[in-house]
C-alpha atoms as a PDB file:
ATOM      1  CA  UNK A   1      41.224   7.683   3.526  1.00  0.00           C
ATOM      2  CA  UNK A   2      39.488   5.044   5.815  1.00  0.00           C
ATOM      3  CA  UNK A   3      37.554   2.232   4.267  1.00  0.00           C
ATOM      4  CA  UNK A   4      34.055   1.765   5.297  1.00  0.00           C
ATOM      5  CA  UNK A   5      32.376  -1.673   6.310  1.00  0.00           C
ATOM      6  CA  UNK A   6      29.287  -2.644   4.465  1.00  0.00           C
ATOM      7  CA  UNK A   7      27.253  -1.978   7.863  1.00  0.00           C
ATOM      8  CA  UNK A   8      28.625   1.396   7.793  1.00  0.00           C
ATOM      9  CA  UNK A   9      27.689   2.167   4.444  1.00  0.00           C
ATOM     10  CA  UNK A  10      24.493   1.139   4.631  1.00  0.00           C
ATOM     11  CA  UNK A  11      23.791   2.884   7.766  1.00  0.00           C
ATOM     12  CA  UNK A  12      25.329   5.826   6.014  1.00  0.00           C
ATOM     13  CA  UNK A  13      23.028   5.517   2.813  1.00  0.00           C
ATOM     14  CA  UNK A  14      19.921   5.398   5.192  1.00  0.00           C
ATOM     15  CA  UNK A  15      20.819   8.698   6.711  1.00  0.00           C
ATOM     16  CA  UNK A  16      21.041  10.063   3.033  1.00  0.00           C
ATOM     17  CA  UNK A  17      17.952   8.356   1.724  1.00  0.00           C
ATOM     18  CA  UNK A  18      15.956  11.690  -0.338  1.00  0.00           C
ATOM     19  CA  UNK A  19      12.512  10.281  -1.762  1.00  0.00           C
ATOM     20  CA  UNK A  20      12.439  13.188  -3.933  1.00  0.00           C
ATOM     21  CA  UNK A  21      14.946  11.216  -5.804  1.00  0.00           C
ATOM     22  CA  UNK A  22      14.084   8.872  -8.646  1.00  0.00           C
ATOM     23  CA  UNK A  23      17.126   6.228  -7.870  1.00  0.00           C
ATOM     24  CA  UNK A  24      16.371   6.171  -4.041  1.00  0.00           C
ATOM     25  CA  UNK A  25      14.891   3.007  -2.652  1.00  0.00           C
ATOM     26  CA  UNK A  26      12.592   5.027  -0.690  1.00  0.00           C
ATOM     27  CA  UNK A  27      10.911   6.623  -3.715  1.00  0.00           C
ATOM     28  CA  UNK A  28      10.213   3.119  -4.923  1.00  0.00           C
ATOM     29  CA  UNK A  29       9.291   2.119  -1.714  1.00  0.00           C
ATOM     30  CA  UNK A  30       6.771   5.090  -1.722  1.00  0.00           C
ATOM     31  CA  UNK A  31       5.560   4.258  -4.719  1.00  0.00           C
ATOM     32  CA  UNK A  32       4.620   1.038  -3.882  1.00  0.00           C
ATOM     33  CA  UNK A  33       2.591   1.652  -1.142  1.00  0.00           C
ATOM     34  CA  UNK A  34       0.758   4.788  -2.894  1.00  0.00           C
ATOM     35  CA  UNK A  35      -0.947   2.013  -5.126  1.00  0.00           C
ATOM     36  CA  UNK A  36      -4.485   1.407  -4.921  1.00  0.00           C
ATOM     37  CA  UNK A  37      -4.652  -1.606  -4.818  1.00  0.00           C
ATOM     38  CA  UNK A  38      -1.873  -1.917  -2.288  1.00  0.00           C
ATOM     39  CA  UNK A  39      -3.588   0.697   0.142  1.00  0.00           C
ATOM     40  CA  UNK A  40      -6.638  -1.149  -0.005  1.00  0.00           C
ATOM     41  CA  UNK A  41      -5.222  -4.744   0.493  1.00  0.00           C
ATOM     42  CA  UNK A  42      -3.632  -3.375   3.941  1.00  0.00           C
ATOM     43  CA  UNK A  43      -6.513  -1.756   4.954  1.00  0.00           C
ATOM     44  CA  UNK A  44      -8.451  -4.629   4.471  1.00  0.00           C
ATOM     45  CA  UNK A  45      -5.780  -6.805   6.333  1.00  0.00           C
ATOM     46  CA  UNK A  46      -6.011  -4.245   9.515  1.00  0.00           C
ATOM     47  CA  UNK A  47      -8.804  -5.792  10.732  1.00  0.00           C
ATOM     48  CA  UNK A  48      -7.425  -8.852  11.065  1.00  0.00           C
ATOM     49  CA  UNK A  49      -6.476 -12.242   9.059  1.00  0.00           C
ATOM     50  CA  UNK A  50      -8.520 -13.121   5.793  1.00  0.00           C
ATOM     51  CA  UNK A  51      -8.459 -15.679   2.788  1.00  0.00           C
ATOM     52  CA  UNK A  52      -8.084 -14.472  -0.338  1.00  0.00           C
ATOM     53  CA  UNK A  53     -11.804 -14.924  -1.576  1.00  0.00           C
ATOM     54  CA  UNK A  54     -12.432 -12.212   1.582  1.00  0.00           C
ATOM     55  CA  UNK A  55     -10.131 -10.057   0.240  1.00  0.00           C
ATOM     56  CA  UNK A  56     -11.426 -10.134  -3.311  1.00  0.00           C
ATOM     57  CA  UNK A  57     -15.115  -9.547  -2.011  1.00  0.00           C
ATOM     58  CA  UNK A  58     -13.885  -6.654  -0.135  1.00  0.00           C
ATOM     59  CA  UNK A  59     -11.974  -4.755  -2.604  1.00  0.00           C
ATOM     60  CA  UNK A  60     -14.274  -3.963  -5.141  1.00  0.00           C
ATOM     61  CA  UNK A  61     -12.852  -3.697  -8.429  1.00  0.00           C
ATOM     62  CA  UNK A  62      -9.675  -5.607  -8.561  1.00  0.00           C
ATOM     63  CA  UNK A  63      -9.162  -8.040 -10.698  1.00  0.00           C
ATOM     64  CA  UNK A  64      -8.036 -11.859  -9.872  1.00  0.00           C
ATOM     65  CA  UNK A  65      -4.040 -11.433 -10.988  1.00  0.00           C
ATOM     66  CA  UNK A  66      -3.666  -7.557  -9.073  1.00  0.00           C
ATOM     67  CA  UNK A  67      -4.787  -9.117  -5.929  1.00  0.00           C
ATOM     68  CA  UNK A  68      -2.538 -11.959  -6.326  1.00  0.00           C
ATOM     69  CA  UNK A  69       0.521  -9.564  -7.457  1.00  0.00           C
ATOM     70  CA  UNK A  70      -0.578  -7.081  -4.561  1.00  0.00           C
ATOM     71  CA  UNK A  71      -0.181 -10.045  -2.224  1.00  0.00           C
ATOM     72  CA  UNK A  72       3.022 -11.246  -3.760  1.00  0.00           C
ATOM     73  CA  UNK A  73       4.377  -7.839  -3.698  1.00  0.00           C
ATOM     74  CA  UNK A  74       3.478  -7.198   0.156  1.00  0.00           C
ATOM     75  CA  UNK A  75       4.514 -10.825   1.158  1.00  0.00           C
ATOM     76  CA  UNK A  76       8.106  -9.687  -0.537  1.00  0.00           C
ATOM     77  CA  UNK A  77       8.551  -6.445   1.265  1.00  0.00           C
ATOM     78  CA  UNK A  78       7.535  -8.270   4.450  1.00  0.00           C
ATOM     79  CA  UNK A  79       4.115  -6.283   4.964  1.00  0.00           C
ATOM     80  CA  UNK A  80       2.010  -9.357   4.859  1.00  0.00           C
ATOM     81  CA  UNK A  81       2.506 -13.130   6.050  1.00  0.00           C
ATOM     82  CA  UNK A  82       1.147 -15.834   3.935  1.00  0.00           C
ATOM     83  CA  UNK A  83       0.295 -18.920   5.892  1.00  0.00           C
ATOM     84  CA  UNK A  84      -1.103 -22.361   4.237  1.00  0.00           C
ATOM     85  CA  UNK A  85      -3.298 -24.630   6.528  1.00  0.00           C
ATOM     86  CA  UNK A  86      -3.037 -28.112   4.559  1.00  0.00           C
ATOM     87  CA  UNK A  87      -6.547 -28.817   4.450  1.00  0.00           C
ATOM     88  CA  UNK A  88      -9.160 -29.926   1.453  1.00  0.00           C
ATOM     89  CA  UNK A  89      -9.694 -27.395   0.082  1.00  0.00           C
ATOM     90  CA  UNK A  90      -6.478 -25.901   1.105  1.00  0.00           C
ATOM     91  CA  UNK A  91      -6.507 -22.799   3.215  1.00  0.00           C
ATOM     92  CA  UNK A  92      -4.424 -19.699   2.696  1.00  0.00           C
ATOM     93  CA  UNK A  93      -4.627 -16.735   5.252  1.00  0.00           C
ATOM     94  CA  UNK A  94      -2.694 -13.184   4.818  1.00  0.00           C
ATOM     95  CA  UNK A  95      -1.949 -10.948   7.638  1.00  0.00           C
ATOM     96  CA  UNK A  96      -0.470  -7.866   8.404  1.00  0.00           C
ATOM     97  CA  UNK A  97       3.130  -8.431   9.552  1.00  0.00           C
ATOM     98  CA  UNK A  98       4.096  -5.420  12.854  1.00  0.00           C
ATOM     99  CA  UNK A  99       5.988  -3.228   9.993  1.00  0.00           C
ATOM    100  CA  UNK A 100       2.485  -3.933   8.051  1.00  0.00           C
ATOM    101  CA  UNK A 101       0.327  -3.048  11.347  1.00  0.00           C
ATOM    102  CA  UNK A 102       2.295   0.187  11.501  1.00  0.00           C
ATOM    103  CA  UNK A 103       1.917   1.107   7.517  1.00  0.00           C
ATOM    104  CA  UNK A 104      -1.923   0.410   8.119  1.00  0.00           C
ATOM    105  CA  UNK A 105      -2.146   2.713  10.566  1.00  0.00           C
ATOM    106  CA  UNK A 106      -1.535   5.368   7.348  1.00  0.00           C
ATOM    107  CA  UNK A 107      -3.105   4.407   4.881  1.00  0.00           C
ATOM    108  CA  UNK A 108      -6.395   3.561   6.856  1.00  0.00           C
ATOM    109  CA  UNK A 109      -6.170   7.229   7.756  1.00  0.00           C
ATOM    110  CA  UNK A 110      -5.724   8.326   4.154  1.00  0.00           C
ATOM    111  CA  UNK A 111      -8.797   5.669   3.341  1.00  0.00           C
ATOM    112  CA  UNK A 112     -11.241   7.497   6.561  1.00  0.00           C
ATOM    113  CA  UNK A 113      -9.965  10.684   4.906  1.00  0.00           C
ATOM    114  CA  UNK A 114     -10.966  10.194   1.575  1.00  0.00           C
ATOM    115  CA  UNK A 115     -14.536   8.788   3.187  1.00  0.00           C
ATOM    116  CA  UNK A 116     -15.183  12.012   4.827  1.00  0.00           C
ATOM    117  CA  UNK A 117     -13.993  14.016   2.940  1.00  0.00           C
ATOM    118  CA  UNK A 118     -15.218  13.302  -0.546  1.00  0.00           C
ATOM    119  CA  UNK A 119     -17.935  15.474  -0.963  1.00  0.00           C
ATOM    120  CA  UNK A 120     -15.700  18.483  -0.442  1.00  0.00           C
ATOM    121  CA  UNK A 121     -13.539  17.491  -3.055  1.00  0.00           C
ATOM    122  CA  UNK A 122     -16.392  16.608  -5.234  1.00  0.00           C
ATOM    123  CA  UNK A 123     -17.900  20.374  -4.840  1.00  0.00           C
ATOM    124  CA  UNK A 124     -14.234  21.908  -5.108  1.00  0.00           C
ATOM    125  CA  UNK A 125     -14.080  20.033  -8.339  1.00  0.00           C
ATOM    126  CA  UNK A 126     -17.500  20.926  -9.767  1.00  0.00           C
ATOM    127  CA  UNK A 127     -16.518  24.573  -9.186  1.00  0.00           C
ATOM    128  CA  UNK A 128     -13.097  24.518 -10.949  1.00  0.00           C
ATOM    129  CA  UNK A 129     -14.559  22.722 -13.827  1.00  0.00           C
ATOM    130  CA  UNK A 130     -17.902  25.372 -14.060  1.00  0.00           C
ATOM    131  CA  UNK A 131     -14.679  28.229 -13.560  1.00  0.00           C
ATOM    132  CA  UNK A 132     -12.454  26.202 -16.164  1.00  0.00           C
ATOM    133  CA  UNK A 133     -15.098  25.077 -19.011  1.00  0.00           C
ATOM    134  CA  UNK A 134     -13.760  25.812 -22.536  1.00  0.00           C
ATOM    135  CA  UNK A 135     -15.880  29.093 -23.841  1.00  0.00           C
ATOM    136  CA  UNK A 136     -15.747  27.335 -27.508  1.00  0.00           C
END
């Protein structure tokens, strides 16, 4: 039985990668990106650089620490670039790395989808629910 180099095995695993999978790294990966918050910070990024105050008055909703742990997170797994201009006060910029460029391609569909198409979900829902309601 020939041994395997770690290159090999890797390159193996990657061909066997099954996100349906709990234990595969692209399940986690996936559910990663599916988050909100994380959708919305690389949307927001797609137009170009920002500072963190932009981001926070863009994203409505999120609080102080997700934003920071949503930029943390997508710094890590090399989506976004972090760069700090020494300055007073100091100035931070995030943006999208290529790999981040090509996941915000995605999810700004997914984001122009959900624009255009919520009203059709909203009636689809108001019909289930007037189909659904409890006769009690």
């Amino acid at each position: 039985m020939a041994t395997k180099t770690a290159a090999q095995q890797r390159e193996q695993a990657r061909h066997e990668y099954d996100a349906f999978l709990r234990s595969c790294p692209t399940n986690q990966l996936l559910d990663r990106i599916s988050d909100k918050w994380i959708s919305l910070v690389v949307a927001a990024l797609s137009v170009g650089p920002q500072r963190y105050s932009d981001l926070n008055r863009t994203i409505a909703g999120v609080s102080p620490k997700m934003l920071t742990q949503s930029l943390r997170s997508l710094e890590r797994d090399g989506i976004l670039t972090r760069t700090v201009t020494p300055s007073v006060p100091v100035r931070v910029d995030y943006e999208l790395t290529a790999l981040g460029s090509s996941l915000a391609q995605l999810l700004t569909a997914v984001k122009t989808w959900a624009e255009t198409h919520f009203d059709e979900v909203h009636a689809a829902r108001d019909r289930y629910d007037a189909d659904h309601r409890d006769p009690a």
